[in-house]
C-alpha atoms as a PDB file:
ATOM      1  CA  UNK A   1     -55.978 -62.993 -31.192  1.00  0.00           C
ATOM      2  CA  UNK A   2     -55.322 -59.191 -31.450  1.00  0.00           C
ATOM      3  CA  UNK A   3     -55.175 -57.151 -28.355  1.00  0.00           C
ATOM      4  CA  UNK A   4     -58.286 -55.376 -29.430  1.00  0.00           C
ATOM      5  CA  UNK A   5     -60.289 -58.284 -29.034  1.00  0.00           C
ATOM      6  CA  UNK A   6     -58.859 -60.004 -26.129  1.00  0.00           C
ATOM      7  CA  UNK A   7     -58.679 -56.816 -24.080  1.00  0.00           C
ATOM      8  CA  UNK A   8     -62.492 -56.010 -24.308  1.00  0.00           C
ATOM      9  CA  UNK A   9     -63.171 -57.979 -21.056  1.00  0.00           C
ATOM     10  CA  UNK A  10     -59.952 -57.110 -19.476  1.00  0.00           C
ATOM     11  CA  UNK A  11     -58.025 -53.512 -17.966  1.00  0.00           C
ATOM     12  CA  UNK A  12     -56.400 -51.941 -21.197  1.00  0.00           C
ATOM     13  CA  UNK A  13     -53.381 -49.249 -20.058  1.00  0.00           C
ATOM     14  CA  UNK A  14     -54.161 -45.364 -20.743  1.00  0.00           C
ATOM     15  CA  UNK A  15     -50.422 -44.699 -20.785  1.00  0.00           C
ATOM     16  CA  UNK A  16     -47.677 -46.664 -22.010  1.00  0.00           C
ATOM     17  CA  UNK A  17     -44.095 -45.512 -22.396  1.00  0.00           C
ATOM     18  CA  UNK A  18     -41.722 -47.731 -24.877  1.00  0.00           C
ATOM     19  CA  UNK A  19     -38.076 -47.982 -24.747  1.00  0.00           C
ATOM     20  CA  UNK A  20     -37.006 -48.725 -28.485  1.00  0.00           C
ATOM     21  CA  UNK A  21     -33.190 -50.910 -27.790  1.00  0.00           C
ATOM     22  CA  UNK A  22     -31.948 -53.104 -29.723  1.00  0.00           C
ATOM     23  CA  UNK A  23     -31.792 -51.133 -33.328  1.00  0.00           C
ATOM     24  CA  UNK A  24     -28.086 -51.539 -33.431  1.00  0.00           C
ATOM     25  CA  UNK A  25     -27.523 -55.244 -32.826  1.00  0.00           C
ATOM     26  CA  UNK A  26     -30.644 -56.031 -35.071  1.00  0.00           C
ATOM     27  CA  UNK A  27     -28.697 -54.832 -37.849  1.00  0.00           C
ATOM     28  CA  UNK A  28     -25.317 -56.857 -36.987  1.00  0.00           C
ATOM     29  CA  UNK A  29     -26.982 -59.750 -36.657  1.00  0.00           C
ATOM     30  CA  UNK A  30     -28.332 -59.676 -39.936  1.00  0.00           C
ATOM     31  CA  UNK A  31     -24.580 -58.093 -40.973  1.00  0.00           C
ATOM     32  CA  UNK A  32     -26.360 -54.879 -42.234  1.00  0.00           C
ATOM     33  CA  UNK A  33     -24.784 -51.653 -41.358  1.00  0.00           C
ATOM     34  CA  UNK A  34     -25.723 -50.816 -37.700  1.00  0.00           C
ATOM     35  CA  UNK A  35     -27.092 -47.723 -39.047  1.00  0.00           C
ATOM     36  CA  UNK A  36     -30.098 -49.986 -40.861  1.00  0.00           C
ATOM     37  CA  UNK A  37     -31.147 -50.699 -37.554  1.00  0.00           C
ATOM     38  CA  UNK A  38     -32.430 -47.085 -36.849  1.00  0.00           C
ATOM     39  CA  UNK A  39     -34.250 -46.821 -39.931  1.00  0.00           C
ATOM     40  CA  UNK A  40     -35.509 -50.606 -39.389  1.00  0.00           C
ATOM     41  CA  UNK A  41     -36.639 -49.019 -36.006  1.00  0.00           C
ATOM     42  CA  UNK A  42     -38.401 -45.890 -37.251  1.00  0.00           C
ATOM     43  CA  UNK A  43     -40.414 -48.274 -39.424  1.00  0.00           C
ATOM     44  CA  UNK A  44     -41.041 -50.615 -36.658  1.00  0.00           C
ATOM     45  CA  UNK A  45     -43.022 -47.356 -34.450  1.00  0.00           C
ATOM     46  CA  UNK A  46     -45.447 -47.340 -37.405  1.00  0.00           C
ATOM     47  CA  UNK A  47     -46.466 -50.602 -36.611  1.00  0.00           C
ATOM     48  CA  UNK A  48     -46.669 -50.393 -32.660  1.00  0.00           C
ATOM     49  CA  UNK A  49     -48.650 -46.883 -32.906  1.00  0.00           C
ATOM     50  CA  UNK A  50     -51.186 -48.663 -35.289  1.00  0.00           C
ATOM     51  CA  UNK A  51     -51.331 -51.956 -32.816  1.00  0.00           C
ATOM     52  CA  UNK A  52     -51.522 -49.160 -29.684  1.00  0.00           C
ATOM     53  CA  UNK A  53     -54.935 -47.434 -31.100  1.00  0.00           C
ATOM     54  CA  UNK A  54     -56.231 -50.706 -32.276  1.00  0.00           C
ATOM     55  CA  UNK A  55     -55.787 -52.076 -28.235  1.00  0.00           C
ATOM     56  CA  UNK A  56     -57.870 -48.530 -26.864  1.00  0.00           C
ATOM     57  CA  UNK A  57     -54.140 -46.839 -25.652  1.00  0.00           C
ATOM     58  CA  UNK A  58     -54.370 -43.005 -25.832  1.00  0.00           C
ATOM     59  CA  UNK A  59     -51.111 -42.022 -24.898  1.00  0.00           C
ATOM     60  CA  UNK A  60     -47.474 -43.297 -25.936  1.00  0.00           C
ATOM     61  CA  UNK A  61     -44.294 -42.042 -24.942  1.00  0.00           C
ATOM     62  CA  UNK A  62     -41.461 -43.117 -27.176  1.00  0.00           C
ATOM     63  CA  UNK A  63     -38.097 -42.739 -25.957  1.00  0.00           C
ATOM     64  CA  UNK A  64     -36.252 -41.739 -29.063  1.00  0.00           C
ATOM     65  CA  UNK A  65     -32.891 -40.172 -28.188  1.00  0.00           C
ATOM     66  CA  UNK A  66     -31.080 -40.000 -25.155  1.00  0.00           C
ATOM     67  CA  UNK A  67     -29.337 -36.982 -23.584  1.00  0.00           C
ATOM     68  CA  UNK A  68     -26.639 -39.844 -23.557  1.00  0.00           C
ATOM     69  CA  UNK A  69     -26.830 -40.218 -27.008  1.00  0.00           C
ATOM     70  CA  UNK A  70     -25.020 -37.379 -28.239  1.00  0.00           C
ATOM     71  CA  UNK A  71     -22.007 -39.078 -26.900  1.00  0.00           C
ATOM     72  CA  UNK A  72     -22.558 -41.517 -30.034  1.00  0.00           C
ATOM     73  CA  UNK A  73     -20.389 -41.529 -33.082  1.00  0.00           C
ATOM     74  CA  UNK A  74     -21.098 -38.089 -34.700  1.00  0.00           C
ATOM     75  CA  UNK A  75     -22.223 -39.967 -37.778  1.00  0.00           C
ATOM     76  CA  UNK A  76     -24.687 -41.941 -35.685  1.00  0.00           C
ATOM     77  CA  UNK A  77     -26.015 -39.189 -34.238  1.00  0.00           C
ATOM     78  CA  UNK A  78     -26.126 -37.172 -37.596  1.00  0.00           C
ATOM     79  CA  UNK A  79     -27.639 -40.306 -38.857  1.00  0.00           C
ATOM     80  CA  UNK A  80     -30.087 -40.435 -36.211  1.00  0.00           C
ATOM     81  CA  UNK A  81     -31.304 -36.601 -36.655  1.00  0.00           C
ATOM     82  CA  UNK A  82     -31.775 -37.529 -39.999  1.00  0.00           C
ATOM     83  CA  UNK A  83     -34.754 -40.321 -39.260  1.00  0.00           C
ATOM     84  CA  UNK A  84     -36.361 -37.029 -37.055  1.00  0.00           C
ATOM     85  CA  UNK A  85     -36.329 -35.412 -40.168  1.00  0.00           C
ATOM     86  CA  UNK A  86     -38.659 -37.621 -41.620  1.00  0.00           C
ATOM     87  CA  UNK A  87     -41.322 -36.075 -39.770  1.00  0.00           C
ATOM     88  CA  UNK A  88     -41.339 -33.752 -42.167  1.00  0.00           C
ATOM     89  CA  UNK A  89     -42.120 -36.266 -44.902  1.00  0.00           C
ATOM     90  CA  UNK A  90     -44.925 -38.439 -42.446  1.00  0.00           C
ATOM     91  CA  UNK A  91     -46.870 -35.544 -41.059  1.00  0.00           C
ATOM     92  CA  UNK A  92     -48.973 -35.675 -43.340  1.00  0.00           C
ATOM     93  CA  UNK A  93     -49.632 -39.448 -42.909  1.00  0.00           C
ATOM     94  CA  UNK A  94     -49.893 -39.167 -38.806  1.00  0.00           C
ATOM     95  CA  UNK A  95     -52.535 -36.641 -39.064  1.00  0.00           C
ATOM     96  CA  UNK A  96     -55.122 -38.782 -40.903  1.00  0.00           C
ATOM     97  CA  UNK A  97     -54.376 -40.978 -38.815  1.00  0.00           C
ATOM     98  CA  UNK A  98     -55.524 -38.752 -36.032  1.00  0.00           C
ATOM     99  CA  UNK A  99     -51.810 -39.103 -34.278  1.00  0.00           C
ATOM    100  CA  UNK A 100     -51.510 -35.741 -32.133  1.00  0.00           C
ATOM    101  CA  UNK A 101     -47.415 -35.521 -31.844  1.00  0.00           C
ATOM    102  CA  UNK A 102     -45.019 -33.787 -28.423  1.00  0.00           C
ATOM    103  CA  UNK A 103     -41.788 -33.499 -27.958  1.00  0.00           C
ATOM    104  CA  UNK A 104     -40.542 -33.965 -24.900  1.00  0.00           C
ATOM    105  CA  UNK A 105     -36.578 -33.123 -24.109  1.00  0.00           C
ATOM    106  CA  UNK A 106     -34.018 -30.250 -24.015  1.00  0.00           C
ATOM    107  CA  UNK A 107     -34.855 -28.755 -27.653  1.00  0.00           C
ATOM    108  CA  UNK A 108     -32.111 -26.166 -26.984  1.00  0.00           C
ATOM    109  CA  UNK A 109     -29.313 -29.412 -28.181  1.00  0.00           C
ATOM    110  CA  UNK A 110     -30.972 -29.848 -31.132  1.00  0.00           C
ATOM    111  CA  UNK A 111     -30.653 -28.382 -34.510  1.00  0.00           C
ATOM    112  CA  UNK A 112     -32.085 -25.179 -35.811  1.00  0.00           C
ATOM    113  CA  UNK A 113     -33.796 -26.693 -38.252  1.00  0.00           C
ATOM    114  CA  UNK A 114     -35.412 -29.820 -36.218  1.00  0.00           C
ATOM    115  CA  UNK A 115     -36.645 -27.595 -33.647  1.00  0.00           C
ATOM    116  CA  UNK A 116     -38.827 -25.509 -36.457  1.00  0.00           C
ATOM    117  CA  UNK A 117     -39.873 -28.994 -37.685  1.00  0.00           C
ATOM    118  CA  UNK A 118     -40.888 -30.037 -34.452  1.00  0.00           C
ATOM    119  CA  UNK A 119     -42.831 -26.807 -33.835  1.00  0.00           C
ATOM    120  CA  UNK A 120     -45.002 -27.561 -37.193  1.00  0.00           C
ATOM    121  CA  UNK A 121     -45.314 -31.010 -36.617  1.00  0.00           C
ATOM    122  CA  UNK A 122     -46.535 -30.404 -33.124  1.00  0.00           C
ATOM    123  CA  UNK A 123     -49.163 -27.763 -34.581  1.00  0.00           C
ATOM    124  CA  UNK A 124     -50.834 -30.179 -37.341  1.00  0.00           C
ATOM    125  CA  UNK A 125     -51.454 -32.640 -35.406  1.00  0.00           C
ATOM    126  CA  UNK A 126     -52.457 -30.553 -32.254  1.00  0.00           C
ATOM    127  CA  UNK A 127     -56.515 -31.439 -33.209  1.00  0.00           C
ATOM    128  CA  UNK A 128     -55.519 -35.567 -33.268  1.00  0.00           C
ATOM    129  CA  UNK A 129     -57.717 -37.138 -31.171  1.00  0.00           C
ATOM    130  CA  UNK A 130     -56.991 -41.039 -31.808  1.00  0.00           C
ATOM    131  CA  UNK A 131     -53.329 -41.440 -30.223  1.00  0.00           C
ATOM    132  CA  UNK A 132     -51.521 -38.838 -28.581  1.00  0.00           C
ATOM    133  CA  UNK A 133     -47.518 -39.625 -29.208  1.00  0.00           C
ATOM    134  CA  UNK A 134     -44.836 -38.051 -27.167  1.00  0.00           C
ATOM    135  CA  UNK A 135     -41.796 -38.641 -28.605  1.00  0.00           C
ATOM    136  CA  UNK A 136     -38.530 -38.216 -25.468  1.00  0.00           C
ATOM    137  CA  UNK A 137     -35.957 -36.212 -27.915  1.00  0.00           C
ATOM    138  CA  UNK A 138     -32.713 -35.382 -26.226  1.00  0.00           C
ATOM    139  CA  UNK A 139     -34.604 -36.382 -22.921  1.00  0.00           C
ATOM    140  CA  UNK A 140     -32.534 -37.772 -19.866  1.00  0.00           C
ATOM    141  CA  UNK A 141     -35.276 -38.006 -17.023  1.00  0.00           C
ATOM    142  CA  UNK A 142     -32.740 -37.071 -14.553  1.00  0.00           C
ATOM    143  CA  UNK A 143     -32.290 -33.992 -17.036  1.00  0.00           C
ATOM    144  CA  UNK A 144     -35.838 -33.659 -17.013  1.00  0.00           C
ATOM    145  CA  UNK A 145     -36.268 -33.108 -12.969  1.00  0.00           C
ATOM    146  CA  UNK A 146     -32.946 -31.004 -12.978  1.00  0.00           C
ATOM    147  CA  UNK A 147     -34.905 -28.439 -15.745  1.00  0.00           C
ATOM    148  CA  UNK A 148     -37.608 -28.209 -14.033  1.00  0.00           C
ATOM    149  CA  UNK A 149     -36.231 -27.376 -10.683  1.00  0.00           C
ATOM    150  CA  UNK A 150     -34.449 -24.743 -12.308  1.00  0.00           C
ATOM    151  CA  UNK A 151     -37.317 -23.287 -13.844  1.00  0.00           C
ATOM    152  CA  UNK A 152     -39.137 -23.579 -10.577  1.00  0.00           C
ATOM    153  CA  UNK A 153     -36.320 -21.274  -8.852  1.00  0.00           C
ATOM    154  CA  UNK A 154     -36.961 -18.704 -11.351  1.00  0.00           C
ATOM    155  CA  UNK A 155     -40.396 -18.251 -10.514  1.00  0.00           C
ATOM    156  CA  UNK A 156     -40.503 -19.122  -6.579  1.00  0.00           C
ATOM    157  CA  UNK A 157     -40.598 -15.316  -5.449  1.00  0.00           C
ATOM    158  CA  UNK A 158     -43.875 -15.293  -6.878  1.00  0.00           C
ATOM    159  CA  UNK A 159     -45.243 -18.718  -5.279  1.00  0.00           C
ATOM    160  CA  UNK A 160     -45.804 -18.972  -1.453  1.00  0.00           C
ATOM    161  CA  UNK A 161     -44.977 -21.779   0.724  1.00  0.00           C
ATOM    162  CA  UNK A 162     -43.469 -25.074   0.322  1.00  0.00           C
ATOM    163  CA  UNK A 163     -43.012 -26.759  -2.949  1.00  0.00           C
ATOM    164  CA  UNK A 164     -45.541 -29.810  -4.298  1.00  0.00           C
ATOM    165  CA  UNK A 165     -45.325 -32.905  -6.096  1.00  0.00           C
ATOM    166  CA  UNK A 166     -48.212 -31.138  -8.067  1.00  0.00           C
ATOM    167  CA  UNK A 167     -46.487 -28.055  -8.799  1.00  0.00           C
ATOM    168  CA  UNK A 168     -43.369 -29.488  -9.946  1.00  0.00           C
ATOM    169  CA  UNK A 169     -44.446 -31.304 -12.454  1.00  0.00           C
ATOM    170  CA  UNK A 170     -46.108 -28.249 -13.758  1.00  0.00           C
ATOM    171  CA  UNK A 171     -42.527 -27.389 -14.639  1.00  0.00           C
ATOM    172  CA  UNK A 172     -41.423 -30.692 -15.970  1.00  0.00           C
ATOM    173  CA  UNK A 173     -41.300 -31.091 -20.390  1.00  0.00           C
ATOM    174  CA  UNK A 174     -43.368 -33.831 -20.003  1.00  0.00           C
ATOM    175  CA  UNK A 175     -46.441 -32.174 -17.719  1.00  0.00           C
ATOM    176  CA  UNK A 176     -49.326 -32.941 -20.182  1.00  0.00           C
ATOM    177  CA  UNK A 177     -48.518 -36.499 -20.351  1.00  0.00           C
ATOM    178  CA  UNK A 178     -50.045 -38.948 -17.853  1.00  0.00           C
ATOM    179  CA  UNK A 179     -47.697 -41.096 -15.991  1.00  0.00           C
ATOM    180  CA  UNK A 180     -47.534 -44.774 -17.803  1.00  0.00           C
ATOM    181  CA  UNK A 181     -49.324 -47.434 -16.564  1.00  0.00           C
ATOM    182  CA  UNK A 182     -46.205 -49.638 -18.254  1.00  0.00           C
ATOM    183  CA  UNK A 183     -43.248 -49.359 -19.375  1.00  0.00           C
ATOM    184  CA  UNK A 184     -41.996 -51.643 -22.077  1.00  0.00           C
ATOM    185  CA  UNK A 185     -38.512 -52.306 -22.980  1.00  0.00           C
ATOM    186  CA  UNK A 186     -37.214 -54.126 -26.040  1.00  0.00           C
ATOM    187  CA  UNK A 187     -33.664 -56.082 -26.385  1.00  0.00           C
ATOM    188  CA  UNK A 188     -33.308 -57.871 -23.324  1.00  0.00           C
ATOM    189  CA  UNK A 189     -31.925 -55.187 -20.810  1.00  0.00           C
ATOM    190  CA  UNK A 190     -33.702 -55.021 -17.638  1.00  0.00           C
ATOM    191  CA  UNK A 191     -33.270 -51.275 -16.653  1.00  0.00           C
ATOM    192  CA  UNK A 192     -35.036 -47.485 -17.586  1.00  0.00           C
ATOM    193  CA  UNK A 193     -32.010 -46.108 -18.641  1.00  0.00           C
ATOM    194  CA  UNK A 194     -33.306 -42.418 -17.430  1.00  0.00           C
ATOM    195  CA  UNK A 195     -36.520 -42.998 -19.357  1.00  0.00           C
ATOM    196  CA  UNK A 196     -39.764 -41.079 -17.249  1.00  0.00           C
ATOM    197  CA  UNK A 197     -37.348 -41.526 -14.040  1.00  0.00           C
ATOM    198  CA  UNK A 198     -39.985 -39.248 -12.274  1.00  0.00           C
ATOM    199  CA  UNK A 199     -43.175 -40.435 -13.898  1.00  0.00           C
ATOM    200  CA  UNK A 200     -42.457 -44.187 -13.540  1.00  0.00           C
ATOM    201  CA  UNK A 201     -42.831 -44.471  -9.622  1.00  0.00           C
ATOM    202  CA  UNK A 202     -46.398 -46.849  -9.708  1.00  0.00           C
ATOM    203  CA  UNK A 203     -45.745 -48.528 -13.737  1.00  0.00           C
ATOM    204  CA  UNK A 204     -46.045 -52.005 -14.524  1.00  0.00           C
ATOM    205  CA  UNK A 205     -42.518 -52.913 -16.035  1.00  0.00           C
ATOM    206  CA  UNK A 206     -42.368 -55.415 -18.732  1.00  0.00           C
ATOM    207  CA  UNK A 207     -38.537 -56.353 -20.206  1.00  0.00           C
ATOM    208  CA  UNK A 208     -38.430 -58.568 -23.739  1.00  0.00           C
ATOM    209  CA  UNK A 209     -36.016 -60.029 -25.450  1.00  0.00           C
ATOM    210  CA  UNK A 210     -37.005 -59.209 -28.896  1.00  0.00           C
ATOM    211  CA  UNK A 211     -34.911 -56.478 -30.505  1.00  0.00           C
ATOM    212  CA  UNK A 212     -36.900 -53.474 -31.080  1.00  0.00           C
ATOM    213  CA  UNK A 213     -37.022 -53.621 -34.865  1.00  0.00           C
ATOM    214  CA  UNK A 214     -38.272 -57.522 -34.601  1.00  0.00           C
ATOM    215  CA  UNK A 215     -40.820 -57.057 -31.710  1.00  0.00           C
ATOM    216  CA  UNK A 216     -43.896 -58.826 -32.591  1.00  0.00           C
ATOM    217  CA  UNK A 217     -47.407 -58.058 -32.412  1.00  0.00           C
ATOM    218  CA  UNK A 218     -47.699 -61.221 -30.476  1.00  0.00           C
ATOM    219  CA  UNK A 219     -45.103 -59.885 -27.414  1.00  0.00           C
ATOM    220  CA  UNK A 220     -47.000 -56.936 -27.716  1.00  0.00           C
ATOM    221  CA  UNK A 221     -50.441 -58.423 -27.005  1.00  0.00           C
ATOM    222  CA  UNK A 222     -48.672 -60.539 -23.769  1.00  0.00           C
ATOM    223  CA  UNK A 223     -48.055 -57.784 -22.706  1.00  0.00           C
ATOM    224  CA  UNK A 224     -51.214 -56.452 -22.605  1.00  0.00           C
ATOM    225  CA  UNK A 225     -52.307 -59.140 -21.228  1.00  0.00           C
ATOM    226  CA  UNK A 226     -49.832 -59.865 -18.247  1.00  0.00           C
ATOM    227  CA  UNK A 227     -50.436 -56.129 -17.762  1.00  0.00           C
ATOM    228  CA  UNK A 228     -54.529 -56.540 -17.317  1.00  0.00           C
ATOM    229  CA  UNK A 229     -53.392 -59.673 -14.621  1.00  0.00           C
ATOM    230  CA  UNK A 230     -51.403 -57.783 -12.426  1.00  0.00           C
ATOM    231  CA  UNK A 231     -52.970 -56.206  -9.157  1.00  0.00           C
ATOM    232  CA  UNK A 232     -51.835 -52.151  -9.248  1.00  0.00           C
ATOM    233  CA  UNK A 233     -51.915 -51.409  -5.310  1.00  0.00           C
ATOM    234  CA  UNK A 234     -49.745 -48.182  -5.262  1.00  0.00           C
ATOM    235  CA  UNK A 235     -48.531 -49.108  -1.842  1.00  0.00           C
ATOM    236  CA  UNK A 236     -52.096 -49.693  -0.278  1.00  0.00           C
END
């Protein structure tokens, strides 16, 4: 049963963030080089952005690369700029698709070249109206809040009285994305690793074992369902 179906009766999440682990020890233990992982996992979020429109999900937030991340082998990271490049080759494929694409992250890390890429991606798909797909690029959440504090000082003298929750966010890279309703993470590890550290206060956390580049449509659809089971008080 897809999640399309058995979701019609039941609460379907607006939001959903994904943490894509397990790309690395997919590959060794198939004794391909850990490298065929990432691709294997770029392939993979083709699949779960298809399954996410078919279920009636508007928003996904992908966490892609880590501020951590650049402390990976240089040819890993090179490696993994690379698969961002590819953009450049599926635009064309995401827009007819009706995927509307974000970055969210420090930009100023990345490449010349990947930031102009991300800038045209960003504008072709700006009219998609069938998934909207933030992708966390060089995002730490902790880097996130940090940034956006820092922005906010900047502007203060012009903004009386105490500072909001509301106004904040207006600062943060990820302010036109609404918070998840879940989080998912593949590979076993039962933690956020700095993913949406200030958006993911009040979302439903689901942890699977599955590697990223072998998670299944059925783990997806449990967790759908689990997620349409679960009573969402926010401390009420």
């Amino acid at each position: 049963m897809t999640a399309k179906n058995s979701m019609n009766t039941l609460q379907v999440p607006r939001s959903i963030g994904v943490i894509l682990d397990g790309n690395r020890r997919w590959a060794k233990e198939r004794m391909l080089p850990p490298l065929a992982g990432h691709k294997a996992g770029y392939d993979k979020v083709k699949e779960v952005l298809a399954w996410a429109v078919e279920a009636g999900i508007t928003f996904v937030t992908l966490y892609v690369f880590s501020t951590e991340n650049w402390n990976r082998p240089e040819n890993e990271v090179q490696y993994l700029l690379g698969l961002i490049r590819l953009l450049e080759r599926d635009v064309k494929e995401f827009k007819q698709k009706g995927y509307r694409l974000h970055i969210i992250g420090d930009r100023t890390r990345l490449p010349h070249d990947i930031q102009e890429l991300i800038a045209r991606v960003e504008d072709e798909t700006s009219l998609g109206t069938a998934l909207a797909v933030a992708c966390a690029l060089s995002y730490g959440g902790q880097d996130e809040i940090v940034a956006a504090v820092n922005q906010l000082l900047v502007d203060k003298d012009r903004v009386a009285g105490p500072v909001t929750k509301e106004e904040l966010r207006t600062y943060m890279w990820s302010k036109n994305i609404p918070f998840p309703d879940l989080i998912v993470r593949t590979g076993g590890d039962h933690r956020l690793s700095n993913f949406l550290t200030w958006q993911s206060a009040y979302s439903e956390l689901f942890f699977v074992e599955e590697l990223w580049p072998a998670f299944s449509r059925a783990s997806f659809d449990k967790v759908l369902n689990d997620f349409a089971t679960r009573n969402r008080r926010f401390g009420k």
